[in-house]
Protein backbone atom coordinates (compact mmCIF):
# COMPACT_ATOMS: atom_id res chain seq x y z
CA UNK A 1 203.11 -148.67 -119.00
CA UNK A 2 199.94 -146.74 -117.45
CA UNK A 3 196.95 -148.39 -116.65
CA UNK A 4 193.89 -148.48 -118.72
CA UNK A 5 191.36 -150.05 -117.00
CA UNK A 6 189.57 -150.25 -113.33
CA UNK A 7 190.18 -153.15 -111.30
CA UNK A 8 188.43 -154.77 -108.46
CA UNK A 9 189.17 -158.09 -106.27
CA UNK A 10 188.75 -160.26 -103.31
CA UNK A 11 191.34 -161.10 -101.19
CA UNK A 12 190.59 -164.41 -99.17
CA UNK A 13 192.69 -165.36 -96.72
CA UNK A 14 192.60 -167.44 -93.46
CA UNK A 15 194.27 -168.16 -90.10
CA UNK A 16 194.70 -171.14 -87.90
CA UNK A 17 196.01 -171.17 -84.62
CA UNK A 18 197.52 -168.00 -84.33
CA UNK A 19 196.53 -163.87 -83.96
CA UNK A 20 196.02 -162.44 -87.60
CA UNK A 21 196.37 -158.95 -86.07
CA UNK A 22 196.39 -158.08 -82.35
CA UNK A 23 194.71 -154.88 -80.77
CA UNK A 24 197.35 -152.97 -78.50
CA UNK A 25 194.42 -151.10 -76.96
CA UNK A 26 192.67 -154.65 -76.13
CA UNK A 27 196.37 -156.38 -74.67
CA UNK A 28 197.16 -157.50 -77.96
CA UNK A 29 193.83 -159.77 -78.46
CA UNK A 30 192.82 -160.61 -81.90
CA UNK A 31 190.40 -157.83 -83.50
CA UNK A 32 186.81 -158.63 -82.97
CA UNK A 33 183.65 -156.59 -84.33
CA UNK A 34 181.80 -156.09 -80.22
CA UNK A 35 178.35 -156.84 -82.12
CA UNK A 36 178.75 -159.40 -84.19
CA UNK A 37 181.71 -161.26 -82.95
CA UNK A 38 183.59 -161.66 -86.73
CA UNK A 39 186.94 -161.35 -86.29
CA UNK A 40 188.45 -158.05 -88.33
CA UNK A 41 192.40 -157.52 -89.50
CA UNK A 42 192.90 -153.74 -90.75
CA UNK A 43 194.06 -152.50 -93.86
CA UNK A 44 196.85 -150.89 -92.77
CA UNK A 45 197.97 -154.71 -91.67
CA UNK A 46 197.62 -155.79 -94.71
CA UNK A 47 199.37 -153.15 -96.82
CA UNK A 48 202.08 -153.69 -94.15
CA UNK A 49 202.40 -157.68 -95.34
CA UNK A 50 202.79 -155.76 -98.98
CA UNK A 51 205.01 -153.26 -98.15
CA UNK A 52 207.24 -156.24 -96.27
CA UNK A 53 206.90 -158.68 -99.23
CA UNK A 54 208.06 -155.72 -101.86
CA UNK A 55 211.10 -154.80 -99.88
CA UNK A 56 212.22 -158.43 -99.56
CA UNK A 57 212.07 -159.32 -103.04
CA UNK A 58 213.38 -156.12 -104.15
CA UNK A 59 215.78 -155.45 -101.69
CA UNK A 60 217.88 -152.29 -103.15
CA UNK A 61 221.12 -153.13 -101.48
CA UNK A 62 221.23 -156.59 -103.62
CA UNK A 63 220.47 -154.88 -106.93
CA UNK A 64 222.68 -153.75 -109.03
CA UNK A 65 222.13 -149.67 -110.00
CA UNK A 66 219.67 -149.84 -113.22
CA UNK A 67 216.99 -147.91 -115.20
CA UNK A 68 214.11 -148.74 -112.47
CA UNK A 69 216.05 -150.08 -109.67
CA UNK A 70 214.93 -147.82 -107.23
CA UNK A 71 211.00 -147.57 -107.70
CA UNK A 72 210.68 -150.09 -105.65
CA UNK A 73 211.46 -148.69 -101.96
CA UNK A 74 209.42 -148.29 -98.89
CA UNK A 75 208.18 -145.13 -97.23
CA UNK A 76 206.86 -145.84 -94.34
CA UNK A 77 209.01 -148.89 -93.07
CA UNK A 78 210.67 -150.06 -90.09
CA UNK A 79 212.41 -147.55 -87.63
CA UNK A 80 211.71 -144.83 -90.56
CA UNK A 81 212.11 -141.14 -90.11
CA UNK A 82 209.63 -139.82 -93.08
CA UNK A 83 210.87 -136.17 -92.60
CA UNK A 84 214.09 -137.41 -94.06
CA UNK A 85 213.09 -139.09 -96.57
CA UNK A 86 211.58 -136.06 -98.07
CA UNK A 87 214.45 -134.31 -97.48
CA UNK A 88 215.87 -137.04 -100.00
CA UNK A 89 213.47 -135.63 -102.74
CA UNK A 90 215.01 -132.32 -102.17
CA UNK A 91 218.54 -133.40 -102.25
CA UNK A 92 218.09 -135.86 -104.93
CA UNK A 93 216.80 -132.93 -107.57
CA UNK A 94 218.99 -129.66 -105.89
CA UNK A 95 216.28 -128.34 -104.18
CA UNK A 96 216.71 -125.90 -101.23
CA UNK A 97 214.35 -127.56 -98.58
CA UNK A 98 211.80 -125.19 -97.34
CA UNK A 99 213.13 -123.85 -93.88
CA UNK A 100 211.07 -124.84 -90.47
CA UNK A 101 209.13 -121.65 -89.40
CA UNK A 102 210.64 -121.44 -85.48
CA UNK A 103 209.87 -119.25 -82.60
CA UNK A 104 212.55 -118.98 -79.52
CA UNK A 105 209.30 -120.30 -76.61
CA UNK A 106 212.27 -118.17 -73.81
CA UNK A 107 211.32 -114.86 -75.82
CA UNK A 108 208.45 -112.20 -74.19
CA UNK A 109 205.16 -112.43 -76.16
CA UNK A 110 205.51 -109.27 -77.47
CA UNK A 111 208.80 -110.35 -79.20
CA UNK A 112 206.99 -113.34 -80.53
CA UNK A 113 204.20 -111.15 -82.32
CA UNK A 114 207.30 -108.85 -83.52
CA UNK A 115 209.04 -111.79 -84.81
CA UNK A 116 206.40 -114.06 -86.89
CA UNK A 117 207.87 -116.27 -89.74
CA UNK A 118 207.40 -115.35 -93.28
CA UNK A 119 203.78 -117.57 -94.25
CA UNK A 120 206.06 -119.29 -96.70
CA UNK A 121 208.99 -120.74 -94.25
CA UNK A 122 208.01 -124.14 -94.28
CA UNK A 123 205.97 -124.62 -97.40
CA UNK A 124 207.92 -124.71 -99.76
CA UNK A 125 206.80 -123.11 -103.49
CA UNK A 126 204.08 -125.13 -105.17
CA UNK A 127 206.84 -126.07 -108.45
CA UNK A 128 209.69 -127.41 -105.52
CA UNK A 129 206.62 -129.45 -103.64
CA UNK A 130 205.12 -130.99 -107.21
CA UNK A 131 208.58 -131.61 -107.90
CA UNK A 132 209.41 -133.55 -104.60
CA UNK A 133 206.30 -135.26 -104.78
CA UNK A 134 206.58 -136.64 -108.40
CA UNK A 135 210.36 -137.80 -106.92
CA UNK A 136 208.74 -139.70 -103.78
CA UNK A 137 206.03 -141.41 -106.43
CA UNK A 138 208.79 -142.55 -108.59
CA UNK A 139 211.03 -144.13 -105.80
CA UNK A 140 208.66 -145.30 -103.93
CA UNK A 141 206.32 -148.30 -104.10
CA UNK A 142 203.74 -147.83 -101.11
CA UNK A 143 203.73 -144.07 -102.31
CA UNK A 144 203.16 -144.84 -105.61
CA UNK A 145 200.59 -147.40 -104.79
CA UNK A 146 199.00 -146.42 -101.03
CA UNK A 147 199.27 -142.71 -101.19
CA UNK A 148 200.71 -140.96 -98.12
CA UNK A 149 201.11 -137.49 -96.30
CA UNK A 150 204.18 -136.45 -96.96
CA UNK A 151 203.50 -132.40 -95.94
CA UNK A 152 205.29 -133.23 -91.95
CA UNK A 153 208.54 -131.23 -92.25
CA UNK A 154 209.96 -131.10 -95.33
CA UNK A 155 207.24 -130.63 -97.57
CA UNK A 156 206.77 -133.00 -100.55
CA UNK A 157 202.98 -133.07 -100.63
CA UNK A 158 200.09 -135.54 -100.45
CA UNK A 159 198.99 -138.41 -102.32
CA UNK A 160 195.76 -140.04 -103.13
CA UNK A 161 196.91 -143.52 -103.62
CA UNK A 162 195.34 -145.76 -106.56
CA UNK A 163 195.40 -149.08 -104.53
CA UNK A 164 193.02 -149.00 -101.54
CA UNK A 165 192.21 -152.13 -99.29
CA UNK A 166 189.03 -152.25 -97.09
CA UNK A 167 189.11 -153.98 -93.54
CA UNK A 168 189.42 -157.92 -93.69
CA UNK A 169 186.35 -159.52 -91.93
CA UNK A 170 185.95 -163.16 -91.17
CA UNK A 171 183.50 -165.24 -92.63
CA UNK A 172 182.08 -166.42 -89.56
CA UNK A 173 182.28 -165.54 -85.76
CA UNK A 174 185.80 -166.24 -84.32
CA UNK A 175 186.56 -167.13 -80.70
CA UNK A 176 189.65 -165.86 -79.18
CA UNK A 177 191.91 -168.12 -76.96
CA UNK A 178 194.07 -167.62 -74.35
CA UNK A 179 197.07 -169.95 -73.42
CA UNK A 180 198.85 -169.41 -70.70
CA UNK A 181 203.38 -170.13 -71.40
CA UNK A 182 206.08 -170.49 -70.01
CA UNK A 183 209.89 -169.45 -70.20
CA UNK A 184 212.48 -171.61 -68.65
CA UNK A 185 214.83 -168.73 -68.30
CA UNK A 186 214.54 -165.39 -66.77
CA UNK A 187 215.55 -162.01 -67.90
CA UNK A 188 217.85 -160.16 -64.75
CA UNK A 189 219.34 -161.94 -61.94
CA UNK A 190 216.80 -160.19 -59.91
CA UNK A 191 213.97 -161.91 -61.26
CA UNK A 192 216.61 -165.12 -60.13
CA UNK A 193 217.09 -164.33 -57.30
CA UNK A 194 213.47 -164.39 -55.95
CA UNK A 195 212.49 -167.29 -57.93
CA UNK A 196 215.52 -169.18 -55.87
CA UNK A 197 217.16 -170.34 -59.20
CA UNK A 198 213.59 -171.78 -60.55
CA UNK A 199 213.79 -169.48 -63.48
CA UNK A 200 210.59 -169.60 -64.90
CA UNK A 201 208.71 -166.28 -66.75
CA UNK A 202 204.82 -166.87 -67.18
CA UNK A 203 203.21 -165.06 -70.33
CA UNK A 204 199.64 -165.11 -72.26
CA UNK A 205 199.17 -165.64 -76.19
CA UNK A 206 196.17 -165.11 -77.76
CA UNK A 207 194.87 -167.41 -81.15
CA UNK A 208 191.84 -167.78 -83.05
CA UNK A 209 191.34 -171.56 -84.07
CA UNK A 210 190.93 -171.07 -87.08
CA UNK A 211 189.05 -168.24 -89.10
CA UNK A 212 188.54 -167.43 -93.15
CA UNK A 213 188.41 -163.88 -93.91
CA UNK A 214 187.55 -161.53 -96.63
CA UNK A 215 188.58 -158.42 -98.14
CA UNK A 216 187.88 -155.96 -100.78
CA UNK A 217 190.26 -154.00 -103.01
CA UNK A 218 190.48 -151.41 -105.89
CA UNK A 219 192.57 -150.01 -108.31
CA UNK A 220 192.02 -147.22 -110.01
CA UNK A 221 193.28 -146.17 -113.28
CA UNK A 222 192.87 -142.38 -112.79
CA UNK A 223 194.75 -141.78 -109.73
CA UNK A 224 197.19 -144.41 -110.85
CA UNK A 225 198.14 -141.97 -113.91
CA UNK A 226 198.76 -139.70 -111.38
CA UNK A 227 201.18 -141.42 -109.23
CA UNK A 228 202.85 -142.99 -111.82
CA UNK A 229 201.42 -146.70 -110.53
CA UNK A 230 201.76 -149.26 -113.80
CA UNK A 231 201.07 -152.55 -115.02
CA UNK A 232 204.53 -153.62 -113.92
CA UNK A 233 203.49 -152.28 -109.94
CA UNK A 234 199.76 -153.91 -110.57
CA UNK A 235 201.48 -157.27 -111.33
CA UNK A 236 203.51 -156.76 -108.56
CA UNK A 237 200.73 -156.30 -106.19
CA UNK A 238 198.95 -159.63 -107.39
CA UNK A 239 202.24 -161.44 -106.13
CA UNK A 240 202.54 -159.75 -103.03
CA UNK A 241 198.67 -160.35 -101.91
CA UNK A 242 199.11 -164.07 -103.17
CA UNK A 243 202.48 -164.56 -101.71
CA UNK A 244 202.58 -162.05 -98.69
CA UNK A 245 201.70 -164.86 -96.05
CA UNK A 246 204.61 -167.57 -96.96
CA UNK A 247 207.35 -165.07 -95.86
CA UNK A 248 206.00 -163.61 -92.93
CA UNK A 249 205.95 -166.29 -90.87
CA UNK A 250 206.04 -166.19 -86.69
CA UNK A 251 205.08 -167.55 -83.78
CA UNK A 252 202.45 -165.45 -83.06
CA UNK A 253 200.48 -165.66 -86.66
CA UNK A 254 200.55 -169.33 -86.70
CA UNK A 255 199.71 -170.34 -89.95
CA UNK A 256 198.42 -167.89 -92.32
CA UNK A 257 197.47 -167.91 -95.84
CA UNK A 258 195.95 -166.63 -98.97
CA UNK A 259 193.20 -168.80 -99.98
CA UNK A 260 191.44 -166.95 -103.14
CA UNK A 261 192.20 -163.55 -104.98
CA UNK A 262 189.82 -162.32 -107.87
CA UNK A 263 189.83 -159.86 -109.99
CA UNK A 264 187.55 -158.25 -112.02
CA UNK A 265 188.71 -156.19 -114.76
CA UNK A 266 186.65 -153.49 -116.33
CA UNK A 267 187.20 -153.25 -120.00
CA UNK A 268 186.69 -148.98 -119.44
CA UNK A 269 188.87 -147.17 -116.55
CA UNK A 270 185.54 -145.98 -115.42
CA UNK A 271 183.86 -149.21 -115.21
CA UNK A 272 181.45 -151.32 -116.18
CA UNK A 273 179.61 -152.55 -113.45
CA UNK A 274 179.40 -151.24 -109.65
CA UNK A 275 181.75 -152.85 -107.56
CA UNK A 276 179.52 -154.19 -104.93
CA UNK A 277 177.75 -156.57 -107.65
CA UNK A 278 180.80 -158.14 -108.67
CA UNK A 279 182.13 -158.25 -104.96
CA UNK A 280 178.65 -160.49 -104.05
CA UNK A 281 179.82 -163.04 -107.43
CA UNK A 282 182.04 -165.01 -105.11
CA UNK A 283 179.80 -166.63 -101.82
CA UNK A 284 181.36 -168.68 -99.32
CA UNK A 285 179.37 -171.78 -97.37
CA UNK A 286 180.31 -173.19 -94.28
CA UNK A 287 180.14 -176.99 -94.40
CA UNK A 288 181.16 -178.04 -90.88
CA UNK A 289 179.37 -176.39 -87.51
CA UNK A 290 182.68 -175.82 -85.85
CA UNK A 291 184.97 -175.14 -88.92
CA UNK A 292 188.83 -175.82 -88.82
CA UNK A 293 190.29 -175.85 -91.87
CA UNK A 294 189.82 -174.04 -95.82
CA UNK A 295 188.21 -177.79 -96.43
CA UNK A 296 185.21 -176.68 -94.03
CA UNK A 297 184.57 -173.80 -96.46
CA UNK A 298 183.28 -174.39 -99.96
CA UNK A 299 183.86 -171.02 -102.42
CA UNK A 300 180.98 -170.81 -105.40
CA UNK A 301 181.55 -168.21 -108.00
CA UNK A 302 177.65 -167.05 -109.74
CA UNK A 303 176.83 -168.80 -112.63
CA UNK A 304 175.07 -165.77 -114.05
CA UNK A 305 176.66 -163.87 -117.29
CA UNK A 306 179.19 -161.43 -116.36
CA UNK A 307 178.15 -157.77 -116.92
CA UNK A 308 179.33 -156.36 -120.27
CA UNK A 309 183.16 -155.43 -120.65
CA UNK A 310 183.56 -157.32 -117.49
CA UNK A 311 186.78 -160.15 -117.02
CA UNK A 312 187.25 -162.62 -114.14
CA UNK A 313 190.77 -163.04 -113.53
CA UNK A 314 191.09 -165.61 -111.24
CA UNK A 315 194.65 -165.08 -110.01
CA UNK A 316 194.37 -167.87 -106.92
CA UNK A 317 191.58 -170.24 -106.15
């Protein structure tokens, strides 16, 4: 079933001693905004906690072959190669996959210039690439939902996904901690050897106390027609950005979960109010000075009228 109306929410979540999403730039240290100090987690993290909560609770090699069995896979998972799944599209509907346009770099220039590939090699023709594309929505969960570039290689177009997530930011300044650990064991006999059978390996992990954050989110009924994104994927995406936390535990996150997510519904697919409006409806308050724990935080929701055609759906909190 398409969707017929726009959809906008909050996503809070928090953290408590562990690193909501480490910066490989900054030696894995929690994400901080330099100016203001509030600690940020990026949307690609989070759609990664939704792709890994889809593919666990619909793990295709437990179900059965059905009518809808399939849509919902992930794209861009784990140790993927995304060239070959688009070469799946192709496969999947007897399509000859549009060749690589190659050049021999041993031959002269000249012969280069002599030899240029036909403009078409790699593109594919516009009916094969629609095709493949429609294929990757329908199979596809993050595709359907996310969007992706799928024109590398085999070329089975681009999507403009319906679902998009802004950067989480925390409600207040975070402070990022550094504990020093320690290994009783070593890895080589090496590393033994010079610790005279000591055996110890010294590392560094990095945790915020504890920090609430907030996030934004949309869903748009246009580009979901598109894509092929329904109300049975929507309801799916309310479980996975309630539930995504509980089964992704680790050391390193600590404890992490959702703490509020509300949507507003717009009785129109265009919408009946501007986002930003119904984003500032839900304030958070700080009630301790050093807060460490959800109880710290109180979370109001406006008592003013909602705008026309407008419904709260309170889906956690």
């Amino acid at each position: 079933m398409s969707l017929n109306n726009r959809y906008d929410f909050v996503l809070l979540f928090d953290v408590k001693d562990g690193n909501p999403n480490g910066d490989p730039d900054a030696g894995n240290l929690p994400r901080v905004d330099a100016e203001t100090g509030h600690g940020l987690m990026t949307d690609v993290a989070i759609k990664r906690k939704v792709r890994n909560f889809v593919a666990l609770t619909n793990d295709q090699s437990q179900v059965a072959p059905q009518a809808g069995a399939k849509r919902c896979e992930i794209y861009v998972r784990e140790k993927a190669i995304l060239n070959l799944q688009h070469q799946r599209a192709y496969s999947a509907l007897g399509l000859d996959a549009p060749a690589e346009a190659k050049t021999d770099a041993t031959e002269p220039a000249d012969d280069k210039k002599a030899k240029k590939p036909a403009k078409a090699g790699r593109k594919g023709s516009g009916d094969d690439v629609e095709r493949a594309r429609h294929w990757m929505c329908q199979n596809f969960f993050d595709v359907r939902s996310f969007g992706a570039v799928m024109s590398t290689g085999t070329n089975a177009g681009q999507v403009r996904g319906p679902v998009q997530i802004t950067f989480a930011r925390s409600v207040d300044p975070i402070v990022s901690l550094e504990h020093s650990i320690t290994r009783m064991a070593v890895a080589t006999e090496a590393e033994a050897e010079k610790q005279q059978g000591d055996n110890r390996t010294m590392g560094r992990k990095h945790t915020v106390p504890y920090g609430l954050y907030m996030a934004h989110g949309f869903v748009s009924s246009f580009l979901a027609r598109q894509t092929g994104f329904g109300e049975d994927d929507l309801q799916l995406l309310w479980q996975a950005l309630e539930q995504m936390f509980e089964h992704d535990r680790s050391a390193a996150r600590g404890e992490m979960s959702t703490r509020g997510l509300y949507v507003f519904k717009h009785a129109s697919e265009l919408g009946n109010a501007h986002a930003h409006a119904l984003f500032d409806r839900v304030q958070v308050r700080r009630n301790a000075e050093v807060p460490r724990s959800f109880s710290d935080y109180t979370v109001t929701l406006s008592d003013a009228p909602l705008p026309a055609g407008i419904e709260l759906i309170r889906r956690l909190g």
